[in-house]
Protein backbone atom coordinates (compact mmCIF):
# COMPACT_ATOMS: atom_id res chain seq x y z
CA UNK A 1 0.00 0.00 0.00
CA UNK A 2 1.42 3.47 -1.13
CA UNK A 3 2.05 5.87 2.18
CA UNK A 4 -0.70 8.48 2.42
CA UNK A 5 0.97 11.81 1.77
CA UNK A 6 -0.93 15.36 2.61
CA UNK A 7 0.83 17.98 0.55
CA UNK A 8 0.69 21.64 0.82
CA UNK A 9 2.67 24.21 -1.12
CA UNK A 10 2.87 27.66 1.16
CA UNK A 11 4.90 30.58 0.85
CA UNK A 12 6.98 31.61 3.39
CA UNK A 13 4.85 34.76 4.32
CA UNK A 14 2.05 32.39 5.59
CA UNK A 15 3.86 29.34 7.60
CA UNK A 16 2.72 28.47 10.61
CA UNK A 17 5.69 28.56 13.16
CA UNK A 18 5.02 24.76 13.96
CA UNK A 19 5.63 24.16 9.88
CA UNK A 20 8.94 26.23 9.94
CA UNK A 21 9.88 24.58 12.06
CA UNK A 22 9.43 20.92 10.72
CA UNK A 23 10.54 22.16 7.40
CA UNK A 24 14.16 23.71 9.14
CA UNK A 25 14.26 20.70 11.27
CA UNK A 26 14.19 18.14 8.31
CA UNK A 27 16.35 20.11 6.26
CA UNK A 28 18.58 20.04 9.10
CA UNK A 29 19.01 16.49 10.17
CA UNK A 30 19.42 15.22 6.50
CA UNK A 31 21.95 18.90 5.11
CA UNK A 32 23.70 19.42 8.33
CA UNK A 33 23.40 16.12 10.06
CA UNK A 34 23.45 13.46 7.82
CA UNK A 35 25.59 14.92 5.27
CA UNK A 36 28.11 16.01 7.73
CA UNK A 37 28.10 19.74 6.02
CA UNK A 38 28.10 22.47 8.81
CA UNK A 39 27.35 25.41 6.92
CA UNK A 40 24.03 27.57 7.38
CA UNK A 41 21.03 26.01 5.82
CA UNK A 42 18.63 29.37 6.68
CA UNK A 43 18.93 32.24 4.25
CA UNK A 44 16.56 34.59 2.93
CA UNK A 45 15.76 33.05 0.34
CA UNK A 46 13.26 31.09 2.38
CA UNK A 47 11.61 34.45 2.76
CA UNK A 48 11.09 34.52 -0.94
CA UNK A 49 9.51 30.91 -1.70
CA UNK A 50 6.97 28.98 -1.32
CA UNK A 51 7.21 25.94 0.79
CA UNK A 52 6.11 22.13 -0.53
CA UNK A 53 5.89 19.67 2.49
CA UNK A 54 4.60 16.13 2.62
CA UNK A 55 3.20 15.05 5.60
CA UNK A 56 2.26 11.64 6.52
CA UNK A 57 -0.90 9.85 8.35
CA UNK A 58 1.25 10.49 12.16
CA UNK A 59 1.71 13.67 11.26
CA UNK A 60 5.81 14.06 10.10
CA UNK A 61 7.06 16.06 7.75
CA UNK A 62 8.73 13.43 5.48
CA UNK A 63 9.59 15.51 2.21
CA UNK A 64 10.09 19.27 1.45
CA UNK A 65 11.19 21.48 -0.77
CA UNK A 66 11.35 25.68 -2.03
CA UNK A 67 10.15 26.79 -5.15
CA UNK A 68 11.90 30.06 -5.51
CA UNK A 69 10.97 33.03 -8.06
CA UNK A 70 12.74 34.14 -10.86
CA UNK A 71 15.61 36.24 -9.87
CA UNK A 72 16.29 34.55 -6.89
CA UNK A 73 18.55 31.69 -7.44
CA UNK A 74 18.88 31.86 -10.95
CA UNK A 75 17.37 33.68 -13.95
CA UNK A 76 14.51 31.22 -13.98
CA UNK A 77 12.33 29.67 -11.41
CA UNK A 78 14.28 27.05 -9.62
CA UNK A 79 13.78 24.23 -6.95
CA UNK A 80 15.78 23.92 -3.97
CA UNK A 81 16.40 22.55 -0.42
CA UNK A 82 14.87 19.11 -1.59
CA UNK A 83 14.77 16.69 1.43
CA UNK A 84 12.97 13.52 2.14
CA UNK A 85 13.46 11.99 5.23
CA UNK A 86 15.42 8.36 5.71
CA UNK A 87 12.06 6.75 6.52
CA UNK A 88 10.73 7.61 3.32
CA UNK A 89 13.31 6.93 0.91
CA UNK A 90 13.00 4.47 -1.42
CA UNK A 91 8.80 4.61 -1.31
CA UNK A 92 8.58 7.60 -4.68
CA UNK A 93 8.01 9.70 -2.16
CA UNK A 94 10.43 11.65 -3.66
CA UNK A 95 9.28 11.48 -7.02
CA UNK A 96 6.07 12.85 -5.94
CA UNK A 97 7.29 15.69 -4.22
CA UNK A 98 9.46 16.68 -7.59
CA UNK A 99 6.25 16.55 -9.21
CA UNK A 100 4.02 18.41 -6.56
CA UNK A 101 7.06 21.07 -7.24
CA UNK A 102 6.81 21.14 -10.92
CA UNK A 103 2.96 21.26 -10.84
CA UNK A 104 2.74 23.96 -8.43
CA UNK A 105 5.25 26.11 -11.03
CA UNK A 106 3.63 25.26 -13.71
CA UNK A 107 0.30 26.74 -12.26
CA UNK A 108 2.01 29.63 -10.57
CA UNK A 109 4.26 30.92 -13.14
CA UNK A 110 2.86 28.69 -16.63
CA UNK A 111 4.92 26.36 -18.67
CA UNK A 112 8.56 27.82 -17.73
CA UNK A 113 11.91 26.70 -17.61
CA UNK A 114 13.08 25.28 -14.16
CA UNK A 115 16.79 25.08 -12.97
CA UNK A 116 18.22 23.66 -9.77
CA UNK A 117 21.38 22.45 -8.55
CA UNK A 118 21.78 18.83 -7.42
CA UNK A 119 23.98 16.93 -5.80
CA UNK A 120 25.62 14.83 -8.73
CA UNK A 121 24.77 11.91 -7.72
CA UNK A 122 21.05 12.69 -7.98
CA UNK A 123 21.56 13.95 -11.89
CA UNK A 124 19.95 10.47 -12.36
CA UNK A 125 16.70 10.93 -10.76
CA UNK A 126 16.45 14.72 -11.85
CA UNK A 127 16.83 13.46 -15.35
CA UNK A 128 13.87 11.08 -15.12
CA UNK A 129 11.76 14.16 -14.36
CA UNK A 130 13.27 15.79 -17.94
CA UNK A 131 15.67 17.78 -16.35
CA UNK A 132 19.22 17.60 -18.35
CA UNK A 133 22.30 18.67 -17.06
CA UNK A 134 23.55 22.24 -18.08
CA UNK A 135 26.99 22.56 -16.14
CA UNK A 136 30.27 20.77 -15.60
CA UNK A 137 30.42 19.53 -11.66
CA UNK A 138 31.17 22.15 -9.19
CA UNK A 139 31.72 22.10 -5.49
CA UNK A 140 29.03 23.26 -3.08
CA UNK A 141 29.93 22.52 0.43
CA UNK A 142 32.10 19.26 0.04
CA UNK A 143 29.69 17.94 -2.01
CA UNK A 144 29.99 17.60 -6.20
CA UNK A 145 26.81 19.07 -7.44
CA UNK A 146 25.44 19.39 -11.23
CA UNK A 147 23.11 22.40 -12.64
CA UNK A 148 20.15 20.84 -13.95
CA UNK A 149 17.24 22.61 -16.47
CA UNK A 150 14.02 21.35 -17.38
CA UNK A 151 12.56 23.09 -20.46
CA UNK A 152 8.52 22.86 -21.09
């Protein structure tokens, strides 16, 4: 049986403090935690997006991510701070929450380019979403990373 996900897509303007503080606590215990990468997850560009979070049946935030606007990040809209939590791996959890992303932009903003950055070894599962690989592999934090553009 597939895992019951709520999602909601909020921007930053209008989180509750108890979701900020899922969404920073996640991030943190899979960027900071289990990546071993002390550097500071919080910037403003949280201030800027909007917020996707997964929750499941108890109640955990188990997959997040930003959508930031143009301008932000890069010339075009991009994704960012994508986490899913260990206990959801491997269940398309995170495959969903790419496409919650996507679909959210896509109804925001219409049918427009998307760029992120991804860690390299995740080019793979970026690319089954359409998203192709734009840049030569550059360091971000210890950590090889890949930009990535998906063109409608």
């Amino acid at each position: 049986m597939k895992n019951k996900i709520t999602w909601s897509i909020i921007h930053f303007d209008d989180l509750s403090v108890n979701q900020l503080f899922d969404i920073l606590q996640l991030r943190n215990q899979i960027f900071i935690v289990e990546q071993d990468c002390p550097y500071l997850d919080i910037d403003d560009k949280d201030r800027k997006s909007f917020h996707v979070m997964g929750y499941n049946m108890q109640g955990q935030l188990v997959a997040t991510s930003r959508v930031l606007p143009p301008g932000v990040s890069y010339p075009e809209v991009s994704i960012g701070r994508v986490a899913v939590s260990v206990q959801a791996r491997g269940t398309g959890i995170g495959h969903e929450l790419n496409h919650k992303s996507v679909e959210f932009i896509f109804e925001y903003y219409g049918k427009v380019a998307i760029r992120l950055s991804a860690q390299k070894h995740l080019s793979k599962f970026y690319s089954k979403h359409s998203f192709k690989v734009v840049s030569d592999p550059y360091d971000e934090d210890g950590i090889p990373h890949v930009e990535m553009l998906f063109s409608p």
